[in-house]
N, C-alpha and C. Protein backbone atom coordinates (compact mmCIF):
# COMPACT_ATOMS: atom_id res chain seq x y z
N UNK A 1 0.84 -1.17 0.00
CA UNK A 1 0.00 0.00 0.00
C UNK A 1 0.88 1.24 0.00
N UNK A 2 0.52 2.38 -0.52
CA UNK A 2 1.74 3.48 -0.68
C UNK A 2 0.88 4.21 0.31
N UNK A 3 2.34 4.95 1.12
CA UNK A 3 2.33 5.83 1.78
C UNK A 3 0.89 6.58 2.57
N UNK A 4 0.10 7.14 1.48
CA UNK A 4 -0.70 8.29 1.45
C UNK A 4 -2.25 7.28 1.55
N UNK A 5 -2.31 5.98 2.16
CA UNK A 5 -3.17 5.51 2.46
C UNK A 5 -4.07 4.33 1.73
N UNK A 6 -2.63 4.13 0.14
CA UNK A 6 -3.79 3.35 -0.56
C UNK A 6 -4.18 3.78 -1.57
N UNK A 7 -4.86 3.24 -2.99
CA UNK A 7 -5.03 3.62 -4.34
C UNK A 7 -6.65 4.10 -3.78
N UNK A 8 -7.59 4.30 -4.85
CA UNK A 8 -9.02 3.98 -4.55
C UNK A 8 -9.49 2.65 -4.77
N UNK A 9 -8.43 1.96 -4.98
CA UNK A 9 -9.38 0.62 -5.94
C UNK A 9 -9.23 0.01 -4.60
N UNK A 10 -7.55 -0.13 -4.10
CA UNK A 10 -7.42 -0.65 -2.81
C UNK A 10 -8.22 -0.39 -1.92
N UNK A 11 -8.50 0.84 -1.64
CA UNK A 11 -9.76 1.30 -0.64
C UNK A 11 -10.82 0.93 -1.12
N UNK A 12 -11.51 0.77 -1.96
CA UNK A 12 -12.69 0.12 -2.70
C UNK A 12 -12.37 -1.24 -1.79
N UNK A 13 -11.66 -1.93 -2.44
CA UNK A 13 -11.25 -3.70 -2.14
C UNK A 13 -11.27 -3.61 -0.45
N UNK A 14 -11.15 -2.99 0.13
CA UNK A 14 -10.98 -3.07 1.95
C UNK A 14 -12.54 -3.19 2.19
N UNK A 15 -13.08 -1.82 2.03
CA UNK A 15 -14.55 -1.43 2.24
C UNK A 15 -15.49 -2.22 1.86
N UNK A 16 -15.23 -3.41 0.41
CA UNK A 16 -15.92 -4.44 0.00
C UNK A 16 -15.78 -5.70 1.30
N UNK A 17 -14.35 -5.95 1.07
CA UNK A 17 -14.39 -7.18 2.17
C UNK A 17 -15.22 -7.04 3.51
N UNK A 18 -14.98 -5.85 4.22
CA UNK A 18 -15.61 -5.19 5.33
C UNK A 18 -17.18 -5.30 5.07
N UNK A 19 -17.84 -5.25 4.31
CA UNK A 19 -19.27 -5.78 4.02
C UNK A 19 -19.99 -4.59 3.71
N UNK A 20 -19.22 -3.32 3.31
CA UNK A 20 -19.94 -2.03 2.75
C UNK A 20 -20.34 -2.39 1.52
N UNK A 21 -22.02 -2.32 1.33
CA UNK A 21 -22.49 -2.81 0.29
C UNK A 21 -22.38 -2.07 -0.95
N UNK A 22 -22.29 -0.38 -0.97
CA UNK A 22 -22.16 0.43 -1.98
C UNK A 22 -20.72 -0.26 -2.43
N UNK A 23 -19.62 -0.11 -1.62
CA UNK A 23 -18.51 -0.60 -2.41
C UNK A 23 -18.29 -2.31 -3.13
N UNK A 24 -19.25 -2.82 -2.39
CA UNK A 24 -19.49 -3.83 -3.06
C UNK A 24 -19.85 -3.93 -4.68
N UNK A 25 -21.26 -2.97 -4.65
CA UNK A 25 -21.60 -3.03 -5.43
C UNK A 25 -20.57 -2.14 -7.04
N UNK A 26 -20.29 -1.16 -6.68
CA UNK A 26 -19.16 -0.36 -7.09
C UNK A 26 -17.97 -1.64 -7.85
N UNK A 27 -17.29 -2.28 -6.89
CA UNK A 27 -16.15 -3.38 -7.53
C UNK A 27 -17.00 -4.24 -8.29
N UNK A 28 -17.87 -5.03 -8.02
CA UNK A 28 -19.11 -5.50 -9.32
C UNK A 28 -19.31 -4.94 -10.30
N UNK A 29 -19.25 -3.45 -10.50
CA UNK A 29 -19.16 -2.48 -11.58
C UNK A 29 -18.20 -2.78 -11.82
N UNK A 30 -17.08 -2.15 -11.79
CA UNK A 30 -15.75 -2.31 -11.98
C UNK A 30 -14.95 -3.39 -12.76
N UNK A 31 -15.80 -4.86 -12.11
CA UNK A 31 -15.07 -5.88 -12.98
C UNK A 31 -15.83 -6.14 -13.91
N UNK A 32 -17.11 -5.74 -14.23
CA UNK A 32 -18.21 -5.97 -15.03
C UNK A 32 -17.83 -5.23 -16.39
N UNK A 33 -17.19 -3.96 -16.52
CA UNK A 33 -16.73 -3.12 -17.41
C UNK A 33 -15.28 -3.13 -17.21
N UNK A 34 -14.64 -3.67 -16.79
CA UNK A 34 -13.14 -4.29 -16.96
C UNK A 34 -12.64 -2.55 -16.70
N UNK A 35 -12.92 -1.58 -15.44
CA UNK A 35 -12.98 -0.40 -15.29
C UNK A 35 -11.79 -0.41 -14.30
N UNK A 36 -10.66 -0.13 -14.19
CA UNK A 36 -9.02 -0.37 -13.41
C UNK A 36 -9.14 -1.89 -12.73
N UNK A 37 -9.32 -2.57 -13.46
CA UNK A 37 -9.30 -4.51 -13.18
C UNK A 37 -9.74 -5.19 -14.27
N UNK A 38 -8.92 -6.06 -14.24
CA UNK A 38 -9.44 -7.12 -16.10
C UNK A 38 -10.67 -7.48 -15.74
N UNK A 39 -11.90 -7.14 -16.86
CA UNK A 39 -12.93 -7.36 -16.92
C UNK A 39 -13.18 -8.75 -16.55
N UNK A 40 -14.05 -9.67 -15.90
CA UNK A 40 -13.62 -10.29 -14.94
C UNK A 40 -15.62 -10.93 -14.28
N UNK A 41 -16.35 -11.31 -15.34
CA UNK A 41 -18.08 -11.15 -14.61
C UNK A 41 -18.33 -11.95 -14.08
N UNK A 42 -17.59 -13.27 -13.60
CA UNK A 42 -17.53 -13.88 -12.09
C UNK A 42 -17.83 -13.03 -11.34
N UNK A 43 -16.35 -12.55 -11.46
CA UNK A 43 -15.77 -11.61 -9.78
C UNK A 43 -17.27 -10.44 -9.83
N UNK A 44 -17.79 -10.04 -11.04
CA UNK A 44 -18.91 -9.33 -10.78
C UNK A 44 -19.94 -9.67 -10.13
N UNK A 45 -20.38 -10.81 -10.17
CA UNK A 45 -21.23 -11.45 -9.74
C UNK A 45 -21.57 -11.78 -8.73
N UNK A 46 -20.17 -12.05 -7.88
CA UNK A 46 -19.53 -12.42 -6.85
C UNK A 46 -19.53 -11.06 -5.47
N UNK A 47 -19.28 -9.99 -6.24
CA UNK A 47 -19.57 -8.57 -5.44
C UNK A 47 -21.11 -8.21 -5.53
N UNK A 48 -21.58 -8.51 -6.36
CA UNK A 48 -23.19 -8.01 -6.42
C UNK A 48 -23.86 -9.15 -5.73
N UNK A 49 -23.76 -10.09 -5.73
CA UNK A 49 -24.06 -10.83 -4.54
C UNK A 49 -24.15 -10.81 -3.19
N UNK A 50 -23.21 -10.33 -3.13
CA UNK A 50 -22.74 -10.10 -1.44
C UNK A 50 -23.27 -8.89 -1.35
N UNK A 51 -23.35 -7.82 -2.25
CA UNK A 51 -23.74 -6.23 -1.81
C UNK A 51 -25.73 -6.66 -1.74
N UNK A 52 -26.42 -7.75 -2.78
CA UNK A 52 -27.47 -7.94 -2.47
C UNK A 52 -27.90 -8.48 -1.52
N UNK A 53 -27.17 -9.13 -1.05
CA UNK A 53 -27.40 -9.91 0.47
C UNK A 53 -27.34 -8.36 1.81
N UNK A 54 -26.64 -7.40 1.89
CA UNK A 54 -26.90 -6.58 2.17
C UNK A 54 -28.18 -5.08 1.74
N UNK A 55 -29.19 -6.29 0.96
CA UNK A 55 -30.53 -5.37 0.38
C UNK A 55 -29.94 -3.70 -0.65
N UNK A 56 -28.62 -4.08 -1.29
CA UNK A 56 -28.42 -3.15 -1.95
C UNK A 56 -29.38 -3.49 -3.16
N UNK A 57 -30.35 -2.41 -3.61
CA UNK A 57 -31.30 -2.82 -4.79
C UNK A 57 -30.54 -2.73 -6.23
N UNK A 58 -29.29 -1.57 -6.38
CA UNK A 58 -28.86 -1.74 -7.63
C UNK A 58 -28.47 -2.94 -8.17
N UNK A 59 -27.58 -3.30 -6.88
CA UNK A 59 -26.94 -5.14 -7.04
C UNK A 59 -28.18 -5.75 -7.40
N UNK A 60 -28.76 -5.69 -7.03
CA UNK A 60 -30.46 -6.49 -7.08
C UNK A 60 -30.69 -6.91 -8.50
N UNK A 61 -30.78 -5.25 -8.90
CA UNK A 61 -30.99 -4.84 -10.23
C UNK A 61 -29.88 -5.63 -11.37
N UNK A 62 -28.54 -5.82 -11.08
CA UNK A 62 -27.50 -6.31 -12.13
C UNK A 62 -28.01 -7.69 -12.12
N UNK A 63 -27.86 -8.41 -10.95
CA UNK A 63 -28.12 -9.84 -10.86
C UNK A 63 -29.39 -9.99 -11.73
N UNK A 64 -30.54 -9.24 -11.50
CA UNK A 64 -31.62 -9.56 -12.08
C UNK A 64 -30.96 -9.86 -13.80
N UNK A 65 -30.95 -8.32 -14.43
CA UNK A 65 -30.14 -8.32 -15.57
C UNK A 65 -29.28 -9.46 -15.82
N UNK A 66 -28.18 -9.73 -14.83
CA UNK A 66 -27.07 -10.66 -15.46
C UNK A 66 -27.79 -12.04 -15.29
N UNK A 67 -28.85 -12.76 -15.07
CA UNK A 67 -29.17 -13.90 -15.19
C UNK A 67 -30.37 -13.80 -16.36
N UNK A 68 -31.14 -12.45 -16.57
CA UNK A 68 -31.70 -12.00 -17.80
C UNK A 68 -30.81 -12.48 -18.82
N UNK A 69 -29.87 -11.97 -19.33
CA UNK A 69 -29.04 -11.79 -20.38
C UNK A 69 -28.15 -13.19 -20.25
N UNK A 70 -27.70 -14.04 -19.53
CA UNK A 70 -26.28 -14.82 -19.53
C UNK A 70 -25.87 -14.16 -19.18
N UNK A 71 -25.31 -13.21 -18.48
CA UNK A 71 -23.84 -11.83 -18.45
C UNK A 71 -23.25 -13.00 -17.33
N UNK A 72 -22.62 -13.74 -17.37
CA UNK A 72 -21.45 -14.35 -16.15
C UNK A 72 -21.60 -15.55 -15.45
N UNK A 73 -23.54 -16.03 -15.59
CA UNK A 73 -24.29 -16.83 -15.18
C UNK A 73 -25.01 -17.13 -16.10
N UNK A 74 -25.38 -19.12 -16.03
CA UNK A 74 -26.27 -19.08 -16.98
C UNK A 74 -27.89 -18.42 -16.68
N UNK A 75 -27.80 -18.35 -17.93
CA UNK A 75 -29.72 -17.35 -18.05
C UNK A 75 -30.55 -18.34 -17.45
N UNK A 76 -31.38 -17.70 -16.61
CA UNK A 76 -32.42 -18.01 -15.76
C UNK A 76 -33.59 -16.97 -15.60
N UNK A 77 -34.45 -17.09 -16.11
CA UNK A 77 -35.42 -16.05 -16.06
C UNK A 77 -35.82 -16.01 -14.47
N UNK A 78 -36.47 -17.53 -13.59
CA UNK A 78 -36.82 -17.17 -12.42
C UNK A 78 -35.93 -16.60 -11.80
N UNK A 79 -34.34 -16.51 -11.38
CA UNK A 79 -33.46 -15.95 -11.04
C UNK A 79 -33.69 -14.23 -10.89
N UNK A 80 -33.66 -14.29 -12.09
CA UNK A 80 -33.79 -12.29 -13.13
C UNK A 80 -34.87 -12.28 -12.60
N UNK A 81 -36.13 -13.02 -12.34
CA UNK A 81 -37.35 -11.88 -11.63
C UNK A 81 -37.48 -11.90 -10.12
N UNK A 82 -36.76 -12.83 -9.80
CA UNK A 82 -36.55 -12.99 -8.46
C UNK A 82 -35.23 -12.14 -7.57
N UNK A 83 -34.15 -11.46 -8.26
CA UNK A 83 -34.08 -10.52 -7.89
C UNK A 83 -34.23 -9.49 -8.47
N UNK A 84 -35.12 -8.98 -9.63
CA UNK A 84 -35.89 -7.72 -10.04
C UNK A 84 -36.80 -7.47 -8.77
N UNK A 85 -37.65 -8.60 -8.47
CA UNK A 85 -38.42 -8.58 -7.29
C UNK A 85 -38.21 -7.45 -6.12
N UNK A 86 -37.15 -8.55 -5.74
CA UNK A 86 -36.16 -7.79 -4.51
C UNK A 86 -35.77 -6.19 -4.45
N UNK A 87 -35.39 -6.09 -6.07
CA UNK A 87 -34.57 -4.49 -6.10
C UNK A 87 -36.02 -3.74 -5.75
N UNK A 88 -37.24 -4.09 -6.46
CA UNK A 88 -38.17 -3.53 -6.67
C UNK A 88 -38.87 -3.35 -5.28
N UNK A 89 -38.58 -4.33 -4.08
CA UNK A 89 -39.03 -4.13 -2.66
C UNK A 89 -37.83 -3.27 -2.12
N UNK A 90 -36.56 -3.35 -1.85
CA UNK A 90 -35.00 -2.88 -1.38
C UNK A 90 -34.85 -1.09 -1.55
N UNK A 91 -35.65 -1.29 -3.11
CA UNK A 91 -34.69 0.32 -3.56
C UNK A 91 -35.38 1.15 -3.45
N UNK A 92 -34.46 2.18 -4.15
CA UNK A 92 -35.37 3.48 -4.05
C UNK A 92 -36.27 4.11 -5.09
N UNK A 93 -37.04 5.12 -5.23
CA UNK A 93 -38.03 5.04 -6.11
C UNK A 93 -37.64 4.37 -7.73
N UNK A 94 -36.59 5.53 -8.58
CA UNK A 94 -36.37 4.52 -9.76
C UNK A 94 -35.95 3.51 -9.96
N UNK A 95 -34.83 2.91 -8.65
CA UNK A 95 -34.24 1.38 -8.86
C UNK A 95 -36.39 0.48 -8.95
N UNK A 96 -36.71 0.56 -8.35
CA UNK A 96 -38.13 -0.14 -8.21
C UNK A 96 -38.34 -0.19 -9.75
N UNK A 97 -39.03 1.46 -10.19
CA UNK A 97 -39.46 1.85 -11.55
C UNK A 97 -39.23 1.04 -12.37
N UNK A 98 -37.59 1.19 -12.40
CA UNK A 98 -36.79 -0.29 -13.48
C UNK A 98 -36.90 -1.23 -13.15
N UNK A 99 -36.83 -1.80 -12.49
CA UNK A 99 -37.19 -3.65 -12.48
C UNK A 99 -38.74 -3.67 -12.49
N UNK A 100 -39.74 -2.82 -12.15
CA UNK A 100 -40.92 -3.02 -12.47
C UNK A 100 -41.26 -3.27 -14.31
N UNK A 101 -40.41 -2.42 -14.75
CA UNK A 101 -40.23 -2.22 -16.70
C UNK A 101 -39.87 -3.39 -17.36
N UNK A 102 -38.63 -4.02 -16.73
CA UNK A 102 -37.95 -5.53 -16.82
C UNK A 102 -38.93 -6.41 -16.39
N UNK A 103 -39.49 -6.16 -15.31
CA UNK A 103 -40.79 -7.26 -15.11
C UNK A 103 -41.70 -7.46 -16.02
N UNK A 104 -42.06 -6.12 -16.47
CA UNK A 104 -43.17 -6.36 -17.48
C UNK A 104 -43.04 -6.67 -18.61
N UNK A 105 -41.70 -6.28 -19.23
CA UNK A 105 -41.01 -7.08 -20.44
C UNK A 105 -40.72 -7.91 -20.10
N UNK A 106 -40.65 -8.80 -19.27
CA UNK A 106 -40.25 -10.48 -19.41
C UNK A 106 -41.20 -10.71 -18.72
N UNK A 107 -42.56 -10.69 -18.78
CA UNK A 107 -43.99 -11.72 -18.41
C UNK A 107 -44.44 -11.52 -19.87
């Protein structure tokens, strides 16, 4: 770690392990768009997981998406509405909005 406390990614990577769900969800970004770490949609999967288990709704929201699409996992629709569900109980007004939209396009 240098001097001055650490990169941001490193501080990202602390605050994730520690069970801060924004940064969770954040490094899930990160490896999802290969954004300062080799793109990587396990390891995405793997952070949005853990940040959803802490009722983060965006995570909610990717998982839903990434089992929508294949993105890292195989496609599972009950998966994708089952945590669209979630984001849509968890979040805040537009995280809901959107997975309500995704709901209704995939019934």
């Amino acid at each position: 770690m240098s001097p001055g406390g650490g990169t941001q990614l490193q501080q990202l990577r602390r605050s994730a392990r520690e069970g801060y769900a924004p940064a969770q969800y954040r490094l899930g970004l990160d490896y999802a768009a290969g954004n300062g770490v080799p793109q990587n949609l396990a390891k995405a999967i793997h952070w949005w997981r853990r940040a959803a288990k802490h009722l983060s709704a965006p995570a909610q929201l990717e998982l839903g998406d990434a089992y929508a699409h294949g993105w890292g996992v195989p496609k599972n629709a009950d998966l994708a509405v089952h945590y669209w569900k979630m984001a849509a109980r968890d979040g805040h007004r537009n995280t809901a909005r959107q997975a309500e939209k995704l709901l209704d396009g995939a019934v």
